[in-house]
Protein backbone atom coordinates (compact mmCIF):
# COMPACT_ATOMS: atom_id res chain seq x y z
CA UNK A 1 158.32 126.48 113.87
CA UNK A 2 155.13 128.87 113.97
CA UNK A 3 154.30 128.64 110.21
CA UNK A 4 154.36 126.51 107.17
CA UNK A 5 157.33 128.53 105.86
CA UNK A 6 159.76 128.07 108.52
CA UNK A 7 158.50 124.34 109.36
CA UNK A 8 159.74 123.44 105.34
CA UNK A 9 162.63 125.04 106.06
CA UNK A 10 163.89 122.69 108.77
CA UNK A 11 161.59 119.48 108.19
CA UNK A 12 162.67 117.81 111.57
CA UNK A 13 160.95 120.77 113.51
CA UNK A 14 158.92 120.75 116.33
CA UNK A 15 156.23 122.37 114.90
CA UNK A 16 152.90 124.73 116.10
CA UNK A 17 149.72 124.20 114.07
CA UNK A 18 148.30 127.64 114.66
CA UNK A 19 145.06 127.15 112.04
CA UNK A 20 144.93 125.19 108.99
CA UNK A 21 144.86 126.93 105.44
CA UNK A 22 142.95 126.69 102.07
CA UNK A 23 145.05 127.48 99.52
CA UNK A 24 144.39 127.15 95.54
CA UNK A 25 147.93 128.04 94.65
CA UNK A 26 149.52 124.99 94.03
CA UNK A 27 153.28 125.72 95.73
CA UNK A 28 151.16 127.26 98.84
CA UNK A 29 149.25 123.98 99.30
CA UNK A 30 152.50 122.15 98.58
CA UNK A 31 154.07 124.49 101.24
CA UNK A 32 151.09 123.92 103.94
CA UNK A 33 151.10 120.03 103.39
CA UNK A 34 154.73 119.47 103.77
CA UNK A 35 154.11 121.50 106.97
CA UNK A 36 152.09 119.20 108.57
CA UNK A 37 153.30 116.46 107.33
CA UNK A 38 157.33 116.31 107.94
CA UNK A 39 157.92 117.98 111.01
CA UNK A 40 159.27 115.42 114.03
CA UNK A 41 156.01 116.60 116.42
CA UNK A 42 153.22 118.48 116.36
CA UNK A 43 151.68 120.96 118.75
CA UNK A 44 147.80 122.72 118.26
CA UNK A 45 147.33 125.52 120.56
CA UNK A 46 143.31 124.01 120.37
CA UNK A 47 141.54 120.19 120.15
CA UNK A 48 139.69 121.55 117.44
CA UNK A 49 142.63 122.00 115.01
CA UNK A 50 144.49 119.06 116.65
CA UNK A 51 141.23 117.44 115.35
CA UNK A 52 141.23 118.74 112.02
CA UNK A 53 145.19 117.66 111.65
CA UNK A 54 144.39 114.02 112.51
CA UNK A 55 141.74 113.70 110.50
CA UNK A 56 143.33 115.35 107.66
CA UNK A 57 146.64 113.72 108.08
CA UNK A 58 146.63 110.66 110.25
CA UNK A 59 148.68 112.59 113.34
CA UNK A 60 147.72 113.40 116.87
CA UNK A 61 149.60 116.61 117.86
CA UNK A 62 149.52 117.50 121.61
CA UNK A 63 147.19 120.44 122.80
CA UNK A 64 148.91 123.16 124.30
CA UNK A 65 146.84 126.51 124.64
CA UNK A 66 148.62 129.56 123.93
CA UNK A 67 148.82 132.19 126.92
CA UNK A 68 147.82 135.80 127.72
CA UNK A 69 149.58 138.60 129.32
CA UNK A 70 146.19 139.08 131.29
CA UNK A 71 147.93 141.04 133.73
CA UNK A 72 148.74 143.15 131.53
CA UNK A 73 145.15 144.11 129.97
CA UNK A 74 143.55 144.23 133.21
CA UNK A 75 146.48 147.11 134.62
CA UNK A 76 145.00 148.53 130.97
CA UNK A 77 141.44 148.55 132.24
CA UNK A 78 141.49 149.61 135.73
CA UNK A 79 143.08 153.28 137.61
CA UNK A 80 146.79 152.71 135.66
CA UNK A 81 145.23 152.92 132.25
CA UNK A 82 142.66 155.40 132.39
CA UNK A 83 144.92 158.29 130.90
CA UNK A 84 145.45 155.98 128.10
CA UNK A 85 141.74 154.78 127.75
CA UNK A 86 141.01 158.68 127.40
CA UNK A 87 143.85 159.67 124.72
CA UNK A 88 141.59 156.89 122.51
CA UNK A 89 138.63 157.74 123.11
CA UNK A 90 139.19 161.20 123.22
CA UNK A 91 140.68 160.00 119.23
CA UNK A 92 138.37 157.24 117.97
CA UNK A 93 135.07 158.22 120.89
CA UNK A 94 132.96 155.49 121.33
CA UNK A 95 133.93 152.21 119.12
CA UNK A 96 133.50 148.62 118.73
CA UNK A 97 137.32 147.17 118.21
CA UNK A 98 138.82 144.15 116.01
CA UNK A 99 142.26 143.03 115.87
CA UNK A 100 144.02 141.42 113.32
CA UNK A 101 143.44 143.67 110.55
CA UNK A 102 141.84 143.06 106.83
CA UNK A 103 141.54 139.68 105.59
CA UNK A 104 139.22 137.11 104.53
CA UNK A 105 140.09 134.85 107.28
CA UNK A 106 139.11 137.78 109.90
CA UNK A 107 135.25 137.78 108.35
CA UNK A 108 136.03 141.88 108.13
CA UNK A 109 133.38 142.24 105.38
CA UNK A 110 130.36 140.24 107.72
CA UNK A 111 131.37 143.05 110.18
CA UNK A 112 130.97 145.67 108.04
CA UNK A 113 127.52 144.53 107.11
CA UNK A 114 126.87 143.86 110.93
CA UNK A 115 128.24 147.70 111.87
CA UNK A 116 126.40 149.05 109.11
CA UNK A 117 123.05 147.61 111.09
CA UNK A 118 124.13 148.29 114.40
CA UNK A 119 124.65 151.74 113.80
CA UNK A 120 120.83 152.25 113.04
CA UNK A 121 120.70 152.11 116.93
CA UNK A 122 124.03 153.41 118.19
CA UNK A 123 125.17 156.00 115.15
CA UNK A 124 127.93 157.27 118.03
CA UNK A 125 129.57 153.87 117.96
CA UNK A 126 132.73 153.23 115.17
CA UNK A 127 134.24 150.61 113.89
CA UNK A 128 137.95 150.36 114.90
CA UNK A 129 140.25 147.95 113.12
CA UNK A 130 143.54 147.67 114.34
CA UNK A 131 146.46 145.10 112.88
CA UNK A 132 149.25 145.12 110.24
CA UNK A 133 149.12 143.78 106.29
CA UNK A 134 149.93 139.43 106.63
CA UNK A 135 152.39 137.71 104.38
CA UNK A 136 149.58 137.24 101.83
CA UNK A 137 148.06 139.23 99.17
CA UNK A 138 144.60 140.27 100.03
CA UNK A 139 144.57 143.63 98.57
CA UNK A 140 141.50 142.08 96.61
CA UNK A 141 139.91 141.57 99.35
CA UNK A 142 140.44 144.93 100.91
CA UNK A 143 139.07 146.38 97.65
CA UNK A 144 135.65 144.76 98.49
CA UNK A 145 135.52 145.80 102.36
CA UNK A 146 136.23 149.35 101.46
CA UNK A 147 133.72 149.38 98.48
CA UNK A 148 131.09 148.00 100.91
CA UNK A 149 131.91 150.07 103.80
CA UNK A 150 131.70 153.27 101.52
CA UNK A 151 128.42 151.76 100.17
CA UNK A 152 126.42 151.57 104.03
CA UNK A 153 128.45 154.85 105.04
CA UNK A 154 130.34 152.83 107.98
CA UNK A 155 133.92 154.40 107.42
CA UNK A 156 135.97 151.22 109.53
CA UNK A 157 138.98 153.75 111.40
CA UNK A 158 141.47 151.38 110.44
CA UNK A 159 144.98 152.09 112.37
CA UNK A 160 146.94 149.80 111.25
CA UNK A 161 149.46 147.71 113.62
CA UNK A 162 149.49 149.59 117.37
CA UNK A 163 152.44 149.65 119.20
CA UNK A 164 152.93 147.06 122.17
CA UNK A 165 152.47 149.23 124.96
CA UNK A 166 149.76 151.24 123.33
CA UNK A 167 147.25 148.32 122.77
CA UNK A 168 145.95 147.03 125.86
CA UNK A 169 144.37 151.23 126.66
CA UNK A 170 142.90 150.99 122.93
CA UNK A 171 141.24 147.85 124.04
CA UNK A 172 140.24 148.32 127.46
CA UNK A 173 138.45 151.81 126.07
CA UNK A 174 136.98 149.82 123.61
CA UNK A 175 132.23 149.10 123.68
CA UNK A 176 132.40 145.91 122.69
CA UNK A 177 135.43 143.78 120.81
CA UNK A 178 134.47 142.15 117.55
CA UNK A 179 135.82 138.48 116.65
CA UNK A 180 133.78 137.48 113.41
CA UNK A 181 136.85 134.84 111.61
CA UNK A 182 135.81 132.09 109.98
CA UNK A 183 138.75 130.29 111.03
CA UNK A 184 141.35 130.85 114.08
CA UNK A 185 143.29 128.14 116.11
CA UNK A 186 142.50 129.69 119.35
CA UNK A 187 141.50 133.37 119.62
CA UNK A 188 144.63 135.47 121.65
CA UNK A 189 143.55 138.96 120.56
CA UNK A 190 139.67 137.89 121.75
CA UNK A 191 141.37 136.49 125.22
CA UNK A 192 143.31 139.59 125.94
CA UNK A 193 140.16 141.70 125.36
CA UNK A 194 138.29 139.34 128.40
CA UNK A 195 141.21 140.26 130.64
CA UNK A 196 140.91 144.04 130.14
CA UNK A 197 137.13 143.22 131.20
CA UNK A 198 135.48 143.98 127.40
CA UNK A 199 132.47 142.30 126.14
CA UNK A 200 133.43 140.04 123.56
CA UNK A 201 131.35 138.54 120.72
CA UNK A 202 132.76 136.15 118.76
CA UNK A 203 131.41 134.17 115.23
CA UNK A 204 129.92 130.66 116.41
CA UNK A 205 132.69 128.51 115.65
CA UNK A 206 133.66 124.71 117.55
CA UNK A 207 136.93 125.58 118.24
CA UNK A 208 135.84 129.26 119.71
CA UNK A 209 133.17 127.38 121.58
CA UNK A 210 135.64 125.29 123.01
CA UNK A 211 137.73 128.14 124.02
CA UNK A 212 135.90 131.06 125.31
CA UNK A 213 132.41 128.73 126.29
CA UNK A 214 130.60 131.22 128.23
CA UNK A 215 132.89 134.13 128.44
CA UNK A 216 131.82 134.80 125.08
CA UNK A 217 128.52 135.86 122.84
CA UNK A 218 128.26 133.99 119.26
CA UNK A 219 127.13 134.94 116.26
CA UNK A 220 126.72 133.90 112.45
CA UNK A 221 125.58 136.23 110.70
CA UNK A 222 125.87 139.85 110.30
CA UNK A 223 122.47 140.98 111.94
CA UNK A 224 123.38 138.24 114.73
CA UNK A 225 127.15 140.35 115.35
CA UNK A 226 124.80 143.50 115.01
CA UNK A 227 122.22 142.13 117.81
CA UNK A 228 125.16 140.90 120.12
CA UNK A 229 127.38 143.29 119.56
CA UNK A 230 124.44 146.40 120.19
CA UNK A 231 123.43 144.21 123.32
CA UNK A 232 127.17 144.03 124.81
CA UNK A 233 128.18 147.62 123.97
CA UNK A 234 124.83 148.70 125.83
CA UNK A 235 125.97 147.05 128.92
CA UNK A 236 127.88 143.89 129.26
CA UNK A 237 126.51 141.01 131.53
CA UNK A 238 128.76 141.20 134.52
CA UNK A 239 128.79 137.10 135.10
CA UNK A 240 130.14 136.72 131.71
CA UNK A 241 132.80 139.71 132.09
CA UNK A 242 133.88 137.63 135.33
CA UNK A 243 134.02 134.65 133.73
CA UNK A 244 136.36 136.19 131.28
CA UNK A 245 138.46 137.43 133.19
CA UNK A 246 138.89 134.49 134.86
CA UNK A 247 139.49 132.88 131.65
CA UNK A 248 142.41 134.68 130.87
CA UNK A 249 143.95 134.65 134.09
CA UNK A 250 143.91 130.56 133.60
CA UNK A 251 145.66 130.51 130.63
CA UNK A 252 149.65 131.53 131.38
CA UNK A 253 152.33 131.93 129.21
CA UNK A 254 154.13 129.84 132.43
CA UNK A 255 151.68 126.49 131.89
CA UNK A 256 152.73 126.87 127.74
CA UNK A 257 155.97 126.96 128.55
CA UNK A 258 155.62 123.85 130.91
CA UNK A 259 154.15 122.05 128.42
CA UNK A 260 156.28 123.04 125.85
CA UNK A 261 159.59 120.88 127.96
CA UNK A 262 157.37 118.03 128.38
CA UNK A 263 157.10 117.83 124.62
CA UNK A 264 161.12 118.78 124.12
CA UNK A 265 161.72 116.13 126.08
């Protein structure tokens, strides 16, 4: 099971903690606590959650990163994808990207602040938000990044979700990929942009310190993701792209998998 809904559905699961919740609802915290709680095993795709489970609830799931299709996002970045790097810029120009689209949990309305700073500098460069509506109602939310972004004239492009084999061109062409959540388990959109070879600024979190280390910049605040994110789209530090890439590359979908029938069995 890959979520709280499916793991109370069949309580003997093997189950994934992706990221813990904070709900106030009380059936939703019922939901996410019965989760954790019942399943037969537990797996964390990072020791930081695996660290917030066992403190939380007395278990010690096993750590098994997820993988990236880095392959995949590097073709995107190098001679194979550069007719599809050009369709998006020739439609968005120059841009900063996030994926995962608009919700509290992504820290969209810190990056509005941060674009709306950054683009004292760079007015060419766009925000780009790119990722589909979750299970969740955050049209609240929404409400107050759209307010905002009217309010310091940023005007996000938001495209909603991007087809499979469209998105590793949209972020290969992409300045500089934004990662501001306040909480994530591990970070896959922010690993496939380090295989197609983008700079990558993520907020200053353990567990994203534990996963990207120095593949990544960090950042707090919203003038921080403006200084970082105006630094990497005005040329990336070639050690850290290379230690990106070679990030990604490490973490296969193969070595989940393998880890995945050691826990089956």
């Amino acid at each position: 099971a890959q979520d709280c809904i499916s793991a109370n559905a069949v309580p003997d699961c093997l189950r994934t903690v992706h990221h813990l919740d904070t709900f106030t609802t009380p059936a939703l915290v019922h939901c996410h606590d019965r989760a954790v709680a019942r399943p037969r095993a537990l797996v964390c795709v990072s020791a930081a959650v695996a660290g917030e489970v066992e403190r939380g609830w007395g278990r010690r799931p096993v750590v098994i990163p997820n993988g990236v299709d880095a392959a995949r996002f590097a073709a995107a970045a190098g001679p194979a994808g550069a007719a599809g790097r050009a369709r998006w810029r020739e439609r968005l120009g120059r841009y900063v990207l996030a994926v995962g689209g608009i919700e509290p949990r992504k820290g969209t309305l810190d990056l509005v602040e941060a674009m709306a700073l950054l683009r004292r500098a760079r007015p060419d460069l766009s925000l780009v938000v790119a990722g589909g509506e979750t299970l969740f109602d955050y049209r609240e939310y929404r409400a107050r990044v759209d307010a905002r972004a009217a309010e310091l004239g940023v005007a996000p492009v938001v495209l909603g979700p991007v087809a499979h084999a469209d998105l590793p061109e949209l972020v290969a062409a992409a300045d500089a990929f934004a990662f501001p959540s306040t909480k994530e388990g591990f970070g896959l959109a922010a690993m496939e942009a380090l295989a197609a070879g983008v700079p990558l600024v993520v907020r200053d979190l353990p567990v994203l310190r534990e996963v990207f280390g120095d593949a990544a910049a960090f950042a707090t605040t919203p003038r921080g993701f403006a200084a970082e994110l105006l630094a990497a789209a005005a040329g990336a530090d070639p050690g850290r792209l290379t230690a990106g890439r070679a990030l990604a590359a490490r973490h296969t979908w193969d070595a989940a998998a393998a880890a995945h029938l050691e826990v089956y069995a």
